[in-house]
Each structure stands twice: as structure tokens, then as C-alpha cells.
Protein backbone atom coordinates (compact mmCIF):
# COMPACT_ATOMS: atom_id res chain seq x y z
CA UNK A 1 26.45 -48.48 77.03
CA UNK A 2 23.80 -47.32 74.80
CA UNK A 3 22.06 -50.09 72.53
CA UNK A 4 22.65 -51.28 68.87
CA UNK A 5 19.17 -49.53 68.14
CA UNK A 6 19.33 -46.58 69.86
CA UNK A 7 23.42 -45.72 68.18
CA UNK A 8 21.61 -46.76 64.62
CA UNK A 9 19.17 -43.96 65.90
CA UNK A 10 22.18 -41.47 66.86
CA UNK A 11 23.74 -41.91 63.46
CA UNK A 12 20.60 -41.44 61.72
CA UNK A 13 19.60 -38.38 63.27
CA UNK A 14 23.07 -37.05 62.82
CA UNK A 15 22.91 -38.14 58.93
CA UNK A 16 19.83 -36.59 57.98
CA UNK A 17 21.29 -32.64 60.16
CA UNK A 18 24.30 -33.74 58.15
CA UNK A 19 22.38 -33.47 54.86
CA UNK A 20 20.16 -30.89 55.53
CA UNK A 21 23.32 -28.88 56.31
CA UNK A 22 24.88 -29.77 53.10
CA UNK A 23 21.64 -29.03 50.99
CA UNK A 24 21.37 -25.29 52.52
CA UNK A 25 22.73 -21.90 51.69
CA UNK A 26 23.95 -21.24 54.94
CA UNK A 27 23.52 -21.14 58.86
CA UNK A 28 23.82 -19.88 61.83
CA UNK A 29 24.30 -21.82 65.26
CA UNK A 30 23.56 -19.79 68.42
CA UNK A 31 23.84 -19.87 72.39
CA UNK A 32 20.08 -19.71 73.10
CA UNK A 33 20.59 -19.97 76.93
CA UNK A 34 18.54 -17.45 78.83
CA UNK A 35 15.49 -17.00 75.79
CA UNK A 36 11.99 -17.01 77.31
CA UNK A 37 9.56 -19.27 75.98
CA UNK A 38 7.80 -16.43 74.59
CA UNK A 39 10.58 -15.21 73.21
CA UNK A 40 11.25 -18.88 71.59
CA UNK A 41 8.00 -19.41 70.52
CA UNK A 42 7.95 -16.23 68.52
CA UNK A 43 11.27 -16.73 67.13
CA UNK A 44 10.71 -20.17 66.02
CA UNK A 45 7.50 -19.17 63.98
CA UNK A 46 9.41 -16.38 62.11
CA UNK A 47 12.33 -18.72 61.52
CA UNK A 48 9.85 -21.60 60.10
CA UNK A 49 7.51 -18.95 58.16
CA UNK A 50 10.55 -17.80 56.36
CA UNK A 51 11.85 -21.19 55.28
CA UNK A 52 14.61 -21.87 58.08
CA UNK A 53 14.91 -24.94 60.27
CA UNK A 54 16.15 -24.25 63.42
CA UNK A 55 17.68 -27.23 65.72
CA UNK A 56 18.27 -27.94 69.09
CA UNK A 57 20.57 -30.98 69.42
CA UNK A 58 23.72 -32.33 71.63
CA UNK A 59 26.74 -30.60 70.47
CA UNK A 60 28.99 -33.69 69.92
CA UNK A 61 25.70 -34.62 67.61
CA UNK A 62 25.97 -31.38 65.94
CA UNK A 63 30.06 -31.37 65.53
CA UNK A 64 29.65 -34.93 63.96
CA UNK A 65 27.48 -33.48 61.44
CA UNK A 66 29.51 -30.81 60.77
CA UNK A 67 32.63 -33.30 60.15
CA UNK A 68 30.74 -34.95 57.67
CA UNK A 69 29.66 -31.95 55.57
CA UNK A 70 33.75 -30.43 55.90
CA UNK A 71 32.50 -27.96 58.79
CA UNK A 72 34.93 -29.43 61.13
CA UNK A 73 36.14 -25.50 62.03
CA UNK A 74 32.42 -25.47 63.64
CA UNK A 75 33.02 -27.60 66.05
CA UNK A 76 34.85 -24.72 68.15
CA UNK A 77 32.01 -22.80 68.87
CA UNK A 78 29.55 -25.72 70.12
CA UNK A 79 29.70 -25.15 73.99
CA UNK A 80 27.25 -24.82 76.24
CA UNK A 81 23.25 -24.66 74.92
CA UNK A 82 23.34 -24.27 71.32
CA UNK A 83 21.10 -24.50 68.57
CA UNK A 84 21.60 -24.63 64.60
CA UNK A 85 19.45 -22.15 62.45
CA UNK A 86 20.11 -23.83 58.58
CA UNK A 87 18.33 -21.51 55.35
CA UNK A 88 17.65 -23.87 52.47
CA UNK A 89 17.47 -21.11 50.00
CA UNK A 90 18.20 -17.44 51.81
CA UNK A 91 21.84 -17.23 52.95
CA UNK A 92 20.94 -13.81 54.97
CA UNK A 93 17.44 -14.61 56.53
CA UNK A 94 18.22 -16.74 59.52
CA UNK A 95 21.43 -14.04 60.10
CA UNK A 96 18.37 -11.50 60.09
CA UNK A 97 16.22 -12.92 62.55
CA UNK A 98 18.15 -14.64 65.15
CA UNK A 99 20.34 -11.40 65.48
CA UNK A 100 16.70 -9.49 65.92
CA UNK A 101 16.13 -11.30 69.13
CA UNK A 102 20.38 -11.64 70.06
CA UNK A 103 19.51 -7.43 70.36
CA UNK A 104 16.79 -8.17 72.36
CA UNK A 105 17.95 -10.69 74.64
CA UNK A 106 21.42 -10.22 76.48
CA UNK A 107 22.10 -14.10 76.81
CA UNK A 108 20.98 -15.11 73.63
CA UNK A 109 23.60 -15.01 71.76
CA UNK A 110 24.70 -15.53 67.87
CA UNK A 111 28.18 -17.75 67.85
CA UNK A 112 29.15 -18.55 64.58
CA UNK A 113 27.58 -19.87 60.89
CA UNK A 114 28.70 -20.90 57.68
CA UNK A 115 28.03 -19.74 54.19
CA UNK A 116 29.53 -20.23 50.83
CA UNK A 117 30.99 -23.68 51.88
CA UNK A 118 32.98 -21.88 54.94
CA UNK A 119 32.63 -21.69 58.61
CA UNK A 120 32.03 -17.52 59.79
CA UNK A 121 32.74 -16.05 63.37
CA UNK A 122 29.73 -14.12 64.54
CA UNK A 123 30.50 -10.90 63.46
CA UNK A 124 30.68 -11.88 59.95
CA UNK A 125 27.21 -13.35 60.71
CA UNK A 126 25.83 -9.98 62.15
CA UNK A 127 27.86 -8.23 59.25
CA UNK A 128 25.73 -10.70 57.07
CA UNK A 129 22.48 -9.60 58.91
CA UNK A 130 22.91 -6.14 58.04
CA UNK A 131 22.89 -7.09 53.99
CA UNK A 132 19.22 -5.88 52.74
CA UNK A 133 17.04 -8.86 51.25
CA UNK A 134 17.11 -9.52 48.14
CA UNK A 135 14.15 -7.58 47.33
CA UNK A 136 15.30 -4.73 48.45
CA UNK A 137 19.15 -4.82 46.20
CA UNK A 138 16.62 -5.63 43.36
CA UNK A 139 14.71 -2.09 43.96
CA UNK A 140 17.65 -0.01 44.65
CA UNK A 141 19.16 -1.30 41.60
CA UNK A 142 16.18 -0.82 39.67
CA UNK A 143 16.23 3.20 40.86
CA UNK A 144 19.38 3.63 40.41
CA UNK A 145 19.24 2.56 36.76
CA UNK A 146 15.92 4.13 35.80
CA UNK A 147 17.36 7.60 37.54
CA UNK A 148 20.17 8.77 34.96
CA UNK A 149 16.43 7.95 32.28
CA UNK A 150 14.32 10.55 34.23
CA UNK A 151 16.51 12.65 34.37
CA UNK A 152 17.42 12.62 30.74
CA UNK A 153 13.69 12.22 30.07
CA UNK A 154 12.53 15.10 31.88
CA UNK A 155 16.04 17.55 30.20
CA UNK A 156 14.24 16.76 27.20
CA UNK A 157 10.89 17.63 27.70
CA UNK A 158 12.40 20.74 28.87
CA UNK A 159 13.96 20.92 25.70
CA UNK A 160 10.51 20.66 24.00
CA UNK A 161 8.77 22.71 26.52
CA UNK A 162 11.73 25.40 25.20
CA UNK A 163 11.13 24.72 21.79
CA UNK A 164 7.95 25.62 21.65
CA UNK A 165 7.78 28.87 23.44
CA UNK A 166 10.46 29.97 21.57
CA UNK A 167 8.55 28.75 17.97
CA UNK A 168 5.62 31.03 16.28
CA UNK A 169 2.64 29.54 17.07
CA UNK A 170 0.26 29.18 13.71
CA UNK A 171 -2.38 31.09 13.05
């Protein structure tokens, strides 16, 4: 039977997952059995360099956390060697880069997330991956509106352009 300090340690650890799942935007918990340590290394870096804490902690740990924050659905997909990937301010970038290396790596595998307050299977989380970044929507939308103005821009020059063939010039 583990001691009073070390189960004041457990709940601890388990409190502070428990907020920083609560505080975030969303996450995604994978099966990272099979990952080389290259592999991890690398993925772990791009994970931290784009603001996203990534995990690695005893399921029933993990499920208690979840319980606390209302995630209680996520406690069917912690089996086996999983890992939780939680985005403080992104809800798509930790969807983006663990499914870069799930393509890569044939037993690394993306299980399930949350976002929006609600537990996701793992093809809403690769569905999520797919979404562009948010500078991307900003550009698109940006062409799209400043398209319909050059083209009207550029029917009126042609106007002008018109205009002034067809007008005299001054002597």
C-alpha cells in the first residue's frame, strides 16, 4: 500500500493534468507504442515549439483527470501506452502534428481528443487536422473579399481606358 506522501503526490499530479486540461482549447490523447526515439524526440520539439504539452502518464491517472474536468467519455480510449497532447490556445495544432507522424508511423496511433467541452473519436480528430491554421482561413478570406474589388477595379479602368480612345484628344 502506497504511502500518505506518495497518494498526496498522485492526487497532485493528477490535479494540476486536471487543470491544465480544463484551461486548454482542446487535445488529443494517442497510442504512442512503437515511435522511435527519434521519431519522439522530433515530435516532442514541434509539439512544445508550437505551444502544446504533451504527457505521458498511467491511464487510471489520466481517466481521473478527465473525471474531474467532465471528460469521463475519455476514459474509453485509455488502453494500452497512451499519451495526452493538450493546446492551450490552438484547438487544431496538436490534431496537426501528432497525425503528421500517426502517417508516418503504423503503430503510432491517434485515439481520441476533446474540443469545445466534448470528448471526439479519432476521426473527428484527423477531420480536425485537415482544418487549415488560422492564418491561412484569414488569407483565403482576405482574397476572396478583395477579388469581386479587382475585378470591379480593373472593369473600370477598362471603362476609362474606353473612354478615352473613344474621346478627341485636344489639340
Amino acid at each position: 500500500m502506497p504511502s500518505n506522501s506518495i497518494l498526496i503526490q498522485k492526487q497532485q499530479v493528477v490535479a494540476d493534468l486536471a487543470e491544465q486540461i480544463k484551461n486548454s482549447t482542446a487535445g488529443v490523447v494517442v497510442n504512442y507504442q512503437g515511435i522511435t526515439v527519434e521519431a519522439d524526440t522530433a515530435m516532442r520539439k514541434a509539439l512544445r515549439e508550437a505551444g502544446v504539452k504533451y504527457v505521458v502518464m498511467k491511464n487510471t491517472m489520466t481517466g481521473r483527470a478527465c473525471d474531474m474536468v467532465g471528460y469521463s467519455e475519455m476514459k474509453q480510449y485509455l488502453n494500452g501506452m497512451t499519451a495526452i497532447a493538450i493546446s492551450e490556445k490552438d484547438p487544431v495544432v496538436a490534431a496537426k502534428i501528432l497525425k503528421t507522424y500517426a502517417d508516418k508511423v503504423e503503430s503510432f496511433n491517434i485515439v481520441a481528443g476533446y474540443v469545445d467541452g466534448a470528448v471526439i473519436d479519432a476521426n473527428t480528430v484527423n477531420a480536425l487536422a485537415e482544418i487549415p491554421n488560422k492564418e491561412t482561413l484569414i488569407a483565403k478570406l482576405l482574397g476572396s473579399i478583395q477579388s469581386p474589388l479587382y475585378k470591379f477595379a480593373y472593369a473600370i479602368k477598362a471603362v476609362c481606358d474606353k473612354n478615352e480612345e473613344e474621346t478627341p484628344a485636344e489639340a
